[in-house]
Protein backbone atom coordinates (compact mmCIF):
# COMPACT_ATOMS: atom_id res chain seq x y z
CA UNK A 1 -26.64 73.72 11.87
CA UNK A 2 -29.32 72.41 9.48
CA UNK A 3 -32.10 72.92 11.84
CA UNK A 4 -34.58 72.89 9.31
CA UNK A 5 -33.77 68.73 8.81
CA UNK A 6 -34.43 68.35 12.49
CA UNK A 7 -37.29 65.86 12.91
CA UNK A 8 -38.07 67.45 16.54
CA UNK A 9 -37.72 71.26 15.85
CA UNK A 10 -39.60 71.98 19.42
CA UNK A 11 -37.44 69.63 20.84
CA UNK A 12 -34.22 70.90 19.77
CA UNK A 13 -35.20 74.31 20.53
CA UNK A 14 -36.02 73.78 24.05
CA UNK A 15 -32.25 71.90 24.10
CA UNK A 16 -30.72 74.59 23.13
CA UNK A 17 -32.86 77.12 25.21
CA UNK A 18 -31.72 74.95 28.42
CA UNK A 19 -28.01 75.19 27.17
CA UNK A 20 -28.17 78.85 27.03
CA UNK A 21 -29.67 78.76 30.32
CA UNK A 22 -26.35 76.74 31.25
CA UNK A 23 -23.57 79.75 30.35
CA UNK A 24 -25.18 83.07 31.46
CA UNK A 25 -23.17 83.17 34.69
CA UNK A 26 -20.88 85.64 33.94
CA UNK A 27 -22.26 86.64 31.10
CA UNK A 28 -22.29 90.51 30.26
CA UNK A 29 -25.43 89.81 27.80
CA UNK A 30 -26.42 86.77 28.74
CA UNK A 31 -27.19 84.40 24.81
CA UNK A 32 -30.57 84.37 24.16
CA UNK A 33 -32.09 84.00 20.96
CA UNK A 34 -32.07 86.73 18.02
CA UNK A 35 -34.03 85.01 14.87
CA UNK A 36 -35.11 81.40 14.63
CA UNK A 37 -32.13 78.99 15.77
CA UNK A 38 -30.05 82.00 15.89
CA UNK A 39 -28.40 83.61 19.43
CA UNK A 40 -25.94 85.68 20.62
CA UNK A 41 -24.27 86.74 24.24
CA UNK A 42 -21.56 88.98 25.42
CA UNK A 43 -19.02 88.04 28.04
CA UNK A 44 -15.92 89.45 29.78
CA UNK A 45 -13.11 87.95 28.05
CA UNK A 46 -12.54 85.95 24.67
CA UNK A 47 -11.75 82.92 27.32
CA UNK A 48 -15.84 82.96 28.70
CA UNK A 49 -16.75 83.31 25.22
CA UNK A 50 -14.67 80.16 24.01
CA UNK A 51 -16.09 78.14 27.15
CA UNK A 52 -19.30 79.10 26.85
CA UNK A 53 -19.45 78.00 23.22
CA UNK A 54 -18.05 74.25 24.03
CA UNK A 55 -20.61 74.38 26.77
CA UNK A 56 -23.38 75.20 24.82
CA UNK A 57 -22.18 72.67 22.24
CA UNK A 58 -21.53 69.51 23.85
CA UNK A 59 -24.76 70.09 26.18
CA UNK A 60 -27.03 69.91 22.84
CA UNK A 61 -24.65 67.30 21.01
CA UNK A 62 -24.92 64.48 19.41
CA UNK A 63 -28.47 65.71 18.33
CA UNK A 64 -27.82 69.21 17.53
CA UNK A 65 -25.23 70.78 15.59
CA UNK A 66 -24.15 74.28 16.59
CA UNK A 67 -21.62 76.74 14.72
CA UNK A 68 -19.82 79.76 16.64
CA UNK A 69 -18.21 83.23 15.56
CA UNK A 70 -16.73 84.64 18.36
CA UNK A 71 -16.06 88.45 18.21
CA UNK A 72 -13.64 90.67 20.23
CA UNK A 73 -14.61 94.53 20.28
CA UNK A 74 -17.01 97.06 21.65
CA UNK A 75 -20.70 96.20 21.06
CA UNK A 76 -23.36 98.95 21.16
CA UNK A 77 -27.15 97.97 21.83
CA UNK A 78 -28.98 100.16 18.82
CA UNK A 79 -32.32 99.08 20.66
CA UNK A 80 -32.96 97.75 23.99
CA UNK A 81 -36.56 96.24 23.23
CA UNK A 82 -35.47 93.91 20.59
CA UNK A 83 -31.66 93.84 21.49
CA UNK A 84 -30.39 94.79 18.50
CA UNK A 85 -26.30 95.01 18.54
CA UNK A 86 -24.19 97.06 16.28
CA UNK A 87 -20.25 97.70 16.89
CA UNK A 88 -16.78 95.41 15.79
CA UNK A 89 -16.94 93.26 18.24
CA UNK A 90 -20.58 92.31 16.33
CA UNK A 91 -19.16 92.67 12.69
CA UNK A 92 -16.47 90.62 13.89
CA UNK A 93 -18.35 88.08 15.25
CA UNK A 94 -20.50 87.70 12.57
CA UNK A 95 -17.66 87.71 9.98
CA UNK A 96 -16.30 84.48 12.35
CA UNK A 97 -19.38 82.54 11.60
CA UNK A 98 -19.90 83.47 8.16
CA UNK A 99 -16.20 82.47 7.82
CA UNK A 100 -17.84 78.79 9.85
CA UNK A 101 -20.43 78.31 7.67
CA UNK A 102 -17.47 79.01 4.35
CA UNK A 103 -15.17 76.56 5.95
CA UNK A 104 -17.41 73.57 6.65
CA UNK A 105 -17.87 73.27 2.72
CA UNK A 106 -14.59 71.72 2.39
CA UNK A 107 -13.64 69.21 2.80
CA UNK A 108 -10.62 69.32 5.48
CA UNK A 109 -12.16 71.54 7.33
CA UNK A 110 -15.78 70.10 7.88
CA UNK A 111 -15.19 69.81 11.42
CA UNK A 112 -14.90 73.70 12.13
CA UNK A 113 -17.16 74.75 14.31
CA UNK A 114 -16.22 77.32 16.12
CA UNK A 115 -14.00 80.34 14.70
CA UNK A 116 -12.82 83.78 16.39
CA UNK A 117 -11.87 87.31 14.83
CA UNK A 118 -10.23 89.33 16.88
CA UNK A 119 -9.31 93.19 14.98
CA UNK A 120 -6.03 94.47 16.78
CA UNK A 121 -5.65 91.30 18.59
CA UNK A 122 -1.68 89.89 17.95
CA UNK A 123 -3.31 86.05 19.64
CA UNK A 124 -6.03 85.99 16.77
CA UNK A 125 -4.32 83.47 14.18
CA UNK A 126 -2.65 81.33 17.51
CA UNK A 127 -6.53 81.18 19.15
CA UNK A 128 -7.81 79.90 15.68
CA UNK A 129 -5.17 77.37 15.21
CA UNK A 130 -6.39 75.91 18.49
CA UNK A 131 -9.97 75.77 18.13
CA UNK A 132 -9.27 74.11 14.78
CA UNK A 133 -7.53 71.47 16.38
CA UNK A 134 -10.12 71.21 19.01
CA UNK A 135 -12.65 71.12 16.73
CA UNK A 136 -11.27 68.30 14.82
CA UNK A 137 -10.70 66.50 17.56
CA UNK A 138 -14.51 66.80 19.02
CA UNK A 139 -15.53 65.80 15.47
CA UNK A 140 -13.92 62.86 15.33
CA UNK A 141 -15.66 61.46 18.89
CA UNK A 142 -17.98 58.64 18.98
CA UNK A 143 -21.07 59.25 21.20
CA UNK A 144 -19.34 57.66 24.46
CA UNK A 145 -16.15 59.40 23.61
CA UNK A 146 -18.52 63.19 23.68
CA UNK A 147 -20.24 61.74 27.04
CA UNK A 148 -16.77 61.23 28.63
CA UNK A 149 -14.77 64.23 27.57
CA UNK A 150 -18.14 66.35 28.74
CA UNK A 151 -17.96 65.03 31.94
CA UNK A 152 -14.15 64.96 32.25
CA UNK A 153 -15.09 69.10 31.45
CA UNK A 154 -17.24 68.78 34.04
CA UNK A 155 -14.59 68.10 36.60
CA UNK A 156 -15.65 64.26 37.20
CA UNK A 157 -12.66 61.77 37.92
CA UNK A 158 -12.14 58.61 35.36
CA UNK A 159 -13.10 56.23 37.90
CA UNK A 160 -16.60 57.99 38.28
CA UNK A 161 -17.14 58.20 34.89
CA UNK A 162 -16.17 54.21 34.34
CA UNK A 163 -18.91 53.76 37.04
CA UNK A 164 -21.42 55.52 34.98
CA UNK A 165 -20.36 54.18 32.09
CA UNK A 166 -20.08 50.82 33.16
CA UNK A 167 -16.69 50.66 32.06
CA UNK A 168 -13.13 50.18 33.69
CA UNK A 169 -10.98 52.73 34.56
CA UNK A 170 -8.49 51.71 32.70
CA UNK A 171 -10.55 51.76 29.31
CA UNK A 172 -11.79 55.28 30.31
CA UNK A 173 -8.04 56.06 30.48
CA UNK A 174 -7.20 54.50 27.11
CA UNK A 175 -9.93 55.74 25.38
CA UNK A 176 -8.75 59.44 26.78
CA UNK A 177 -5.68 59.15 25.45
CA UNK A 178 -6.07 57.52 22.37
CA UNK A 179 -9.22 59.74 21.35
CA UNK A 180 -7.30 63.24 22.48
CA UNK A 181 -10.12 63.86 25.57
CA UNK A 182 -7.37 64.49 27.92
CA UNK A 183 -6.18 67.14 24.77
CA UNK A 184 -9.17 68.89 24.27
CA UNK A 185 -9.69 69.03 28.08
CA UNK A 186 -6.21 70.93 28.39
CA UNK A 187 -7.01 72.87 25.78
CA UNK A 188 -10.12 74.14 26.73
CA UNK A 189 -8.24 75.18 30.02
CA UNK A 190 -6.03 77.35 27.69
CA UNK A 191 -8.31 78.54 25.65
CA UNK A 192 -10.96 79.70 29.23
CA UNK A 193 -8.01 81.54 30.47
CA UNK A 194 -7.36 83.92 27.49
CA UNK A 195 -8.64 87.92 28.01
């Protein structure tokens, strides 16, 4: 989002480059880049696709902003060579992050980042309401707040994080709770574990 402020274009770019290197385990089309700042990827299950967007996101955050429409359908490749994609599960995607991109302009909602569209799909309105809330929720984190949660992701314990943080325990706890990390860690269990 609003790459064309970014002082550091090459900079950001390579970021996000090394973030998409980050998620292509298990990818069925691993992301890679389409046009400009643009990329897309395929995986198995909605779940890989929702972790693989808050994985490309936090790795690139605070200093880039990144929007997601997540798709469920068939995809076709209409040419190999420059991986051109047609299909619903495209047109759905990319109606999710035009809906983003919509959203963002007001107000209440100018914390969306991430959105899903799921044709046929009964869990489509129930997967939205949660990355809504967990979108809120990692828009309202300071930058130590992003650096714990990422690393609670991660699978570190609060006591190693307080190390590297050079904080107690305790406060690592507090500031869990009181900042909804342990939430959006839960909920990003949930939401890895959908099909």
């Amino acid at each position: 989002m609003g790459s064309r402020r970014i002082a550091d274009r090459a900079a950001a770019h390579h970021a996000l480059a090394a973030a998409l290197r980050e998620v292509t385990a298990g990818a069925v089309d691993p992301p890679a880049f389409t046009a400009g700042d643009e990329f897309q990827g395929s995986y198995p299950t909605v779940g890989a696709a929702i972790d693989a967007a808050l994985t490309i996101r936090l790795a690139v955050a605070p200093d880039v902003d990144v929007r997601f429409g997540i798709g469920w359908g068939d995809v076709t490749v209409l040419d190999p060579a420059t991986g051109i994609q047609d299909g619903p599960g495209w047109w759905a995607a990319r109606e999710a992050i035009e809906w983003t991109a919509s959203a963002q302009r007001q107000s209440g909602l100018a914390a969306v980042r991430t959105a899903f569209r799921g044709p046929g799909r009964g869990d489509a309105d129930a997967i939205n309401a949660a990355l809504l809330c967990r979108d809120y929720l990692l828009g309202s984190l300071d930058d130590r707040s992003l650096r714990i949660v990422k690393a609670l992701l991660a699978g570190q314990t609060k006591k190693d994080i307080a190390a590297a943080e050079g904080i107690s325990a305790s406060a690592v706890s507090q500031r869990a709770g009181r900042a909804g990390l342990d939430v959006i860690v839960q909920a990003s269990r949930y939401l890895s574990r959908l099909r």
